[in-house]
PDB file of N, CA and C in Angstrom:
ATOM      1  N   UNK A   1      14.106 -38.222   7.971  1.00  0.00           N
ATOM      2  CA  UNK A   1      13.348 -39.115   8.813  1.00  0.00           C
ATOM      3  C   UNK A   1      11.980 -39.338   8.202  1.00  0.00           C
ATOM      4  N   UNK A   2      11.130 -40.654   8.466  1.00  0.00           N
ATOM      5  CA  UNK A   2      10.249 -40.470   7.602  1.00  0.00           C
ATOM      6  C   UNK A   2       8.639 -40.606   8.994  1.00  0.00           C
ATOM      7  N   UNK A   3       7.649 -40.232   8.795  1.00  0.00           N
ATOM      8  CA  UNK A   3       7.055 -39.215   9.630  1.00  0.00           C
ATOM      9  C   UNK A   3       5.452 -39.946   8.598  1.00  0.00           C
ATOM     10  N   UNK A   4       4.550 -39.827   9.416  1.00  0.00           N
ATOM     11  CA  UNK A   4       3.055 -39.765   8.617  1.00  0.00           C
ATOM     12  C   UNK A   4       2.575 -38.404   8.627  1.00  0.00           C
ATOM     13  N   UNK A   5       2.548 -37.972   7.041  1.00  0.00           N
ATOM     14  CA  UNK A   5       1.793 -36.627   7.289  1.00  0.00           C
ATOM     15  C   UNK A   5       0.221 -36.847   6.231  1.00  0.00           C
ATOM     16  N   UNK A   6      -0.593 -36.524   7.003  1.00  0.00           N
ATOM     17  CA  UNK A   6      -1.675 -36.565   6.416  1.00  0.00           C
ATOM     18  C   UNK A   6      -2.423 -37.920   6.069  1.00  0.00           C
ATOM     19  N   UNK A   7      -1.682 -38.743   6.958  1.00  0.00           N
ATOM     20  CA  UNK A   7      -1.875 -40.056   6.581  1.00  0.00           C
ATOM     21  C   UNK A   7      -1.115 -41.115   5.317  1.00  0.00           C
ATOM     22  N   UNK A   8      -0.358 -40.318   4.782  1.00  0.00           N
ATOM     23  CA  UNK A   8       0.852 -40.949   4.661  1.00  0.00           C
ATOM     24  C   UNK A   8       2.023 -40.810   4.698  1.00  0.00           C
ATOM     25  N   UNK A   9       3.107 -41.869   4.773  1.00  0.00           N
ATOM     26  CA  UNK A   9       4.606 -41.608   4.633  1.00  0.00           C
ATOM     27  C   UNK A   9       5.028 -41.121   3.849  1.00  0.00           C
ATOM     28  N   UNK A  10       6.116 -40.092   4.632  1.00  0.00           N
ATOM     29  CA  UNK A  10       6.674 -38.660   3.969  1.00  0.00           C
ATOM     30  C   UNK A  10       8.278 -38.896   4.842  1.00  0.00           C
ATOM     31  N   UNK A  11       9.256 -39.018   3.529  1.00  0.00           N
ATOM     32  CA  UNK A  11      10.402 -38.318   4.219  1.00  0.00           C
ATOM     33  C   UNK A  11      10.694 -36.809   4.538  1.00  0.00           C
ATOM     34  N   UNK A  12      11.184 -36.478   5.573  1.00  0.00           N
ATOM     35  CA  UNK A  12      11.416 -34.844   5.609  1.00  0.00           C
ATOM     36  C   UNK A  12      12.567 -34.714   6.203  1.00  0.00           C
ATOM     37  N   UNK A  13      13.367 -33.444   5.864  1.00  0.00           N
ATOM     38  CA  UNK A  13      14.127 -33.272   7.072  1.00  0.00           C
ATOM     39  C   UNK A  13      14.122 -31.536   7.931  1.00  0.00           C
ATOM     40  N   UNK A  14      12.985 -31.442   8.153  1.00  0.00           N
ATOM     41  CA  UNK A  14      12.572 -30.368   9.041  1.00  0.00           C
ATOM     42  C   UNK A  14      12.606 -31.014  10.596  1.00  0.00           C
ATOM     43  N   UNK A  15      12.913 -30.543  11.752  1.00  0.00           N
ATOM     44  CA  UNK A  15      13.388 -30.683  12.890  1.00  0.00           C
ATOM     45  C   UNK A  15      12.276 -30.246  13.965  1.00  0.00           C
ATOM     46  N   UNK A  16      11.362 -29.020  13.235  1.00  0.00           N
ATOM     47  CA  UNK A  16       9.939 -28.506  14.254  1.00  0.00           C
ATOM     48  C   UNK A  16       8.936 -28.331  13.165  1.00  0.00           C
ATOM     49  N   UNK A  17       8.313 -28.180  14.060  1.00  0.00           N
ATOM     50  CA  UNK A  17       6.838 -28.019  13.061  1.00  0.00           C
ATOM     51  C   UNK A  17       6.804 -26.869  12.017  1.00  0.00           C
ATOM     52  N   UNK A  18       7.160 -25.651  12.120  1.00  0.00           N
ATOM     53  CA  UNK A  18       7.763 -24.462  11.814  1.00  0.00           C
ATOM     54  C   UNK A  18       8.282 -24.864  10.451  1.00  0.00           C
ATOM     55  N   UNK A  19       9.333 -25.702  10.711  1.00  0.00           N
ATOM     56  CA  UNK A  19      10.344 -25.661   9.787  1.00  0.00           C
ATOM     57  C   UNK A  19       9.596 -26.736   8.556  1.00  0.00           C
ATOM     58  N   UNK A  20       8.534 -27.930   9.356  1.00  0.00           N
ATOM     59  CA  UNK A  20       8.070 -28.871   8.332  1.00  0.00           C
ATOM     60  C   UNK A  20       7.216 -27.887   7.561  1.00  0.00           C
ATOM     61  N   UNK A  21       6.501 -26.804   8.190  1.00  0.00           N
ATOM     62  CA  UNK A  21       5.408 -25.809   7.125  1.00  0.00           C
ATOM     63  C   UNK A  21       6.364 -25.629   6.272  1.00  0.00           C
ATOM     64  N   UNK A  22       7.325 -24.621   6.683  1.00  0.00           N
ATOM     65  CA  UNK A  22       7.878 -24.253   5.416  1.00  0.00           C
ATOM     66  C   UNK A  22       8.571 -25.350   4.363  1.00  0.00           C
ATOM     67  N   UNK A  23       8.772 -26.378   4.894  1.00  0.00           N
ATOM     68  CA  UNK A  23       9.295 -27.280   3.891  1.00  0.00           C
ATOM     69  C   UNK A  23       8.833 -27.851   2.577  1.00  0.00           C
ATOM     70  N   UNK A  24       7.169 -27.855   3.427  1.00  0.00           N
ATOM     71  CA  UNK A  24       6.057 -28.228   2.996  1.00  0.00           C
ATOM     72  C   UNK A  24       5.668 -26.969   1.939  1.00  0.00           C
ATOM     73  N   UNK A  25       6.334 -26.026   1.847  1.00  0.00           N
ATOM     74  CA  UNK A  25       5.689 -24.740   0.999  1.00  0.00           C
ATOM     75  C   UNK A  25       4.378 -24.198   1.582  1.00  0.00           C
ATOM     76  N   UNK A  26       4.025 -23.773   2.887  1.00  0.00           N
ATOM     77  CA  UNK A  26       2.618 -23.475   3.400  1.00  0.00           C
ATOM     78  C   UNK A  26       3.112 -22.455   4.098  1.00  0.00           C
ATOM     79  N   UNK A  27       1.899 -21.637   3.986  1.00  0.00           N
ATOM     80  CA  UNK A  27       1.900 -19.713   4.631  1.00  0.00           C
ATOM     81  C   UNK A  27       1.787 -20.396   6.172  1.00  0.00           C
ATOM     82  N   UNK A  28       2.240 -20.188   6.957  1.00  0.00           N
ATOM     83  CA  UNK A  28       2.144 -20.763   8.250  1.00  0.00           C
ATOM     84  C   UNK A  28       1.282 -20.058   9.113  1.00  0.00           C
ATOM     85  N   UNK A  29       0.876 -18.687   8.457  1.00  0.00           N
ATOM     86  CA  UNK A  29      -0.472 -17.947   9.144  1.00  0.00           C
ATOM     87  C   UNK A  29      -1.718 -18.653   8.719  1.00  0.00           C
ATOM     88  N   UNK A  30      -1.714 -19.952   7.846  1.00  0.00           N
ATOM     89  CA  UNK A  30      -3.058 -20.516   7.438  1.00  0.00           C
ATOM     90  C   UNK A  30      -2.696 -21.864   7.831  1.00  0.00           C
ATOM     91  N   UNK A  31      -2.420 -22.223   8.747  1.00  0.00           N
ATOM     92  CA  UNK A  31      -2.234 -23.820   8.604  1.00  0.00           C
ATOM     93  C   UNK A  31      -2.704 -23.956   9.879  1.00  0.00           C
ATOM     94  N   UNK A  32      -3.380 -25.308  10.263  1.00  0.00           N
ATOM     95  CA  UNK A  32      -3.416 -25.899  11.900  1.00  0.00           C
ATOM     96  C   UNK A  32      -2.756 -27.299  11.640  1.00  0.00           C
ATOM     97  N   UNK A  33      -2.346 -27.911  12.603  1.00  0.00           N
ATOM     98  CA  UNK A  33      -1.155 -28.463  13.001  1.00  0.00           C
ATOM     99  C   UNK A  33      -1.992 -29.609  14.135  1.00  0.00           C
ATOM    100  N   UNK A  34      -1.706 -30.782  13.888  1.00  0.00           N
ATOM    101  CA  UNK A  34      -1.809 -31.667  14.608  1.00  0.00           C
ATOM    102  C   UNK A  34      -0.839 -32.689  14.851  1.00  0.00           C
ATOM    103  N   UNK A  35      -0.244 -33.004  16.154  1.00  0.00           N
ATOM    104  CA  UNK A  35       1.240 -34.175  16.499  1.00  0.00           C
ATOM    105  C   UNK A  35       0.873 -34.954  17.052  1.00  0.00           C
ATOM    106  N   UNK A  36       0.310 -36.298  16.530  1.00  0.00           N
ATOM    107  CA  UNK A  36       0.103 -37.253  17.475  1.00  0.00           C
ATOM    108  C   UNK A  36      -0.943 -37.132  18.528  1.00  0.00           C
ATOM    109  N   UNK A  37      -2.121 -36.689  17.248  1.00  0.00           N
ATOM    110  CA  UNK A  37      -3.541 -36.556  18.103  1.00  0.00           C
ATOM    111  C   UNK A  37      -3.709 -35.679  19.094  1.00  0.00           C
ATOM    112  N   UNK A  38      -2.601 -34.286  19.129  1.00  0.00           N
ATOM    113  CA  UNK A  38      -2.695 -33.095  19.652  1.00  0.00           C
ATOM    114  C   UNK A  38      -2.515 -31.867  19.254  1.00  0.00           C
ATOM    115  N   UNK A  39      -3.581 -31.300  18.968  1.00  0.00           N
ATOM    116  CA  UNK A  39      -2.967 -30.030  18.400  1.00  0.00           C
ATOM    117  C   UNK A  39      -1.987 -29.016  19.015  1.00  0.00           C
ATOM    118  N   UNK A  40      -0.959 -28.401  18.058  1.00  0.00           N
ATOM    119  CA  UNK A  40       0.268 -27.816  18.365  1.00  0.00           C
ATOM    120  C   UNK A  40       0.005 -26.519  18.274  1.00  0.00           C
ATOM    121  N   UNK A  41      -0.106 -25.856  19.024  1.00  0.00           N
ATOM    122  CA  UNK A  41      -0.649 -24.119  18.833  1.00  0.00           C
ATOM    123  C   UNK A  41       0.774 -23.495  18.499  1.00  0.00           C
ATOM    124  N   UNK A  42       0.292 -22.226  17.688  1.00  0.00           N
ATOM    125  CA  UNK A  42       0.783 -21.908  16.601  1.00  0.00           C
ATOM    126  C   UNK A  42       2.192 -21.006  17.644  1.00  0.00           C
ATOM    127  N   UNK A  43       1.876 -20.468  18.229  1.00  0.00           N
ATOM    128  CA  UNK A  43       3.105 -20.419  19.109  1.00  0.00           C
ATOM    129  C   UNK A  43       4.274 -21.309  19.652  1.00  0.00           C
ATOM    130  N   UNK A  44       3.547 -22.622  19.889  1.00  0.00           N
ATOM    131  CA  UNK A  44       4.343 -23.554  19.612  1.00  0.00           C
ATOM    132  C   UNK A  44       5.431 -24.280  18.530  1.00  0.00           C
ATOM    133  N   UNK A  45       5.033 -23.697  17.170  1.00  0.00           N
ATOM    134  CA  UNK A  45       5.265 -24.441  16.019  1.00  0.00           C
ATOM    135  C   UNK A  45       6.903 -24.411  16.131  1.00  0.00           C
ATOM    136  N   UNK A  46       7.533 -23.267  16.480  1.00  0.00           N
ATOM    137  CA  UNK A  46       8.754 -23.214  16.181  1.00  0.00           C
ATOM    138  C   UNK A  46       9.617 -24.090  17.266  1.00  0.00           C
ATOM    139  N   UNK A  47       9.253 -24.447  18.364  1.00  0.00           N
ATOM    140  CA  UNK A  47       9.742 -24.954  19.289  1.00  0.00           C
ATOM    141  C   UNK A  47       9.295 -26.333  19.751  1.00  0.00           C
ATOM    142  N   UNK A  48       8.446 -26.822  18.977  1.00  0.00           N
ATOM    143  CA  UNK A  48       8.102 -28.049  18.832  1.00  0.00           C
ATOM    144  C   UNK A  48       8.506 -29.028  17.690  1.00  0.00           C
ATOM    145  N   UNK A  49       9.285 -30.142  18.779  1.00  0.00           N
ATOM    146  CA  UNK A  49       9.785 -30.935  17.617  1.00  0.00           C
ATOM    147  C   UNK A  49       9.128 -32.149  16.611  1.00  0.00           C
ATOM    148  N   UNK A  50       9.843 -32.619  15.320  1.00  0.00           N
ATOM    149  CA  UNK A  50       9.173 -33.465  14.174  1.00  0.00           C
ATOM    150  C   UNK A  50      10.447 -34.757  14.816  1.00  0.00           C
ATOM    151  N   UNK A  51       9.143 -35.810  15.150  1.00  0.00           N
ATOM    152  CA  UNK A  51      10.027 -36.815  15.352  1.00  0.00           C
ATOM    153  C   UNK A  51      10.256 -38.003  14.383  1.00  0.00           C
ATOM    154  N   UNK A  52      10.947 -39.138  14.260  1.00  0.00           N
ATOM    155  CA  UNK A  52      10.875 -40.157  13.214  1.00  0.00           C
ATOM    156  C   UNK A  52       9.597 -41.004  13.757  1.00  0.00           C
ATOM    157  N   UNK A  53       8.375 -40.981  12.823  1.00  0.00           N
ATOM    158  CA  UNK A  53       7.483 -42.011  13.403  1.00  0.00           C
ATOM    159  C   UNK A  53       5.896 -41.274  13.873  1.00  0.00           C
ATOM    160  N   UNK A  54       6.373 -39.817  13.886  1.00  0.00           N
ATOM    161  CA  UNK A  54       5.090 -38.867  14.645  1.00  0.00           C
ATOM    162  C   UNK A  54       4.142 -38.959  13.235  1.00  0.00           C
ATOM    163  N   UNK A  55       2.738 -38.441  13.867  1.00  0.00           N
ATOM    164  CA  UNK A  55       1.660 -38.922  13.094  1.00  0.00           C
ATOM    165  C   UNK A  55       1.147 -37.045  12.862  1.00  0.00           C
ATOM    166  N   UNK A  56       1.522 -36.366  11.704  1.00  0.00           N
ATOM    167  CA  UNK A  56       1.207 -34.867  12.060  1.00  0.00           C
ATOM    168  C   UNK A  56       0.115 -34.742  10.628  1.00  0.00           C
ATOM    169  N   UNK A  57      -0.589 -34.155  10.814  1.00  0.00           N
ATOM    170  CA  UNK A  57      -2.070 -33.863  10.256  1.00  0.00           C
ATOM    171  C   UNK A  57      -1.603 -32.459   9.983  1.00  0.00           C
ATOM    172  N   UNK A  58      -1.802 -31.605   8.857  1.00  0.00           N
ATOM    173  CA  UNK A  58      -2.265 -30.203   8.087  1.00  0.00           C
ATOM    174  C   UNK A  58      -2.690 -29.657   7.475  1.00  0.00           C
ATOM    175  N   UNK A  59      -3.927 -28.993   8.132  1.00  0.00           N
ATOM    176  CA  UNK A  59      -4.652 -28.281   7.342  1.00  0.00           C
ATOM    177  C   UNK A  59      -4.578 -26.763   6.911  1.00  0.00           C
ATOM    178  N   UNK A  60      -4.849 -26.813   6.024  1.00  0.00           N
ATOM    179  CA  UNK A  60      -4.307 -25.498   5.168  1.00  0.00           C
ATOM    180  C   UNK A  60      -5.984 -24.363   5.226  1.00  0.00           C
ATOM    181  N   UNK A  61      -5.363 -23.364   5.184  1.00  0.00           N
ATOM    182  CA  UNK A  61      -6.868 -22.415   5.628  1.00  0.00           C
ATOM    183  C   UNK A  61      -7.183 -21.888   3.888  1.00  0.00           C
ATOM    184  N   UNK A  62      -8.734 -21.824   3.385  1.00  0.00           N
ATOM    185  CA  UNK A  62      -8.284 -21.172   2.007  1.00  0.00           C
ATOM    186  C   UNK A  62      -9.514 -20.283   2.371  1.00  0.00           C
ATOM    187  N   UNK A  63      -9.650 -19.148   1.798  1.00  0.00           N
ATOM    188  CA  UNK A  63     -10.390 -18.148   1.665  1.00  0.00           C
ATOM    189  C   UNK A  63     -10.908 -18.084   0.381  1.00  0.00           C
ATOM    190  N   UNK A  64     -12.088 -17.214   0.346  1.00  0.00           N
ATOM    191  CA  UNK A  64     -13.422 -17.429  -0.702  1.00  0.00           C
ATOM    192  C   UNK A  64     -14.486 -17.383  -0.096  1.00  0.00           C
ATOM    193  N   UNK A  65     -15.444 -17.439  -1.052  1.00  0.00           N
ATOM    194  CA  UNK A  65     -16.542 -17.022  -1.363  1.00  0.00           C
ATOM    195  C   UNK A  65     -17.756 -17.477  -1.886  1.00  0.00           C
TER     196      UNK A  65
END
């Protein structure tokens, strides 16, 4: 399905948010998550679904110094 991530079109076929991190190759203890101008708390990720057309934003956490 193809999906806006980050502001652009991306085919995927991950089904929850959960599953788009990992698809995406991202530690899912560093990421925040936005669906359509709402953020998805991280408890949510696995049980929240990726629809055809949703607008999902991710930011990745980096550590340093």
């Amino acid at each position: 399905m193809q999906i806006q991530l980050n502001g652009e079109p991306r085919d995927v076929r991950a089904d929850t948010i959960l599953a788009l991190v990992e698809e995406l190759g991202l530690d899912i203890r560093k990421v925040a998550v936005e669906r359509n101008l709402e953020i998805v708390p991280k408890s949510q990720h696995a049980v929240t679904p990726v629809a055809e057309g949703d607008r999902i934003e991710v930011v990745q956490f980096v550590g340093g110094g």
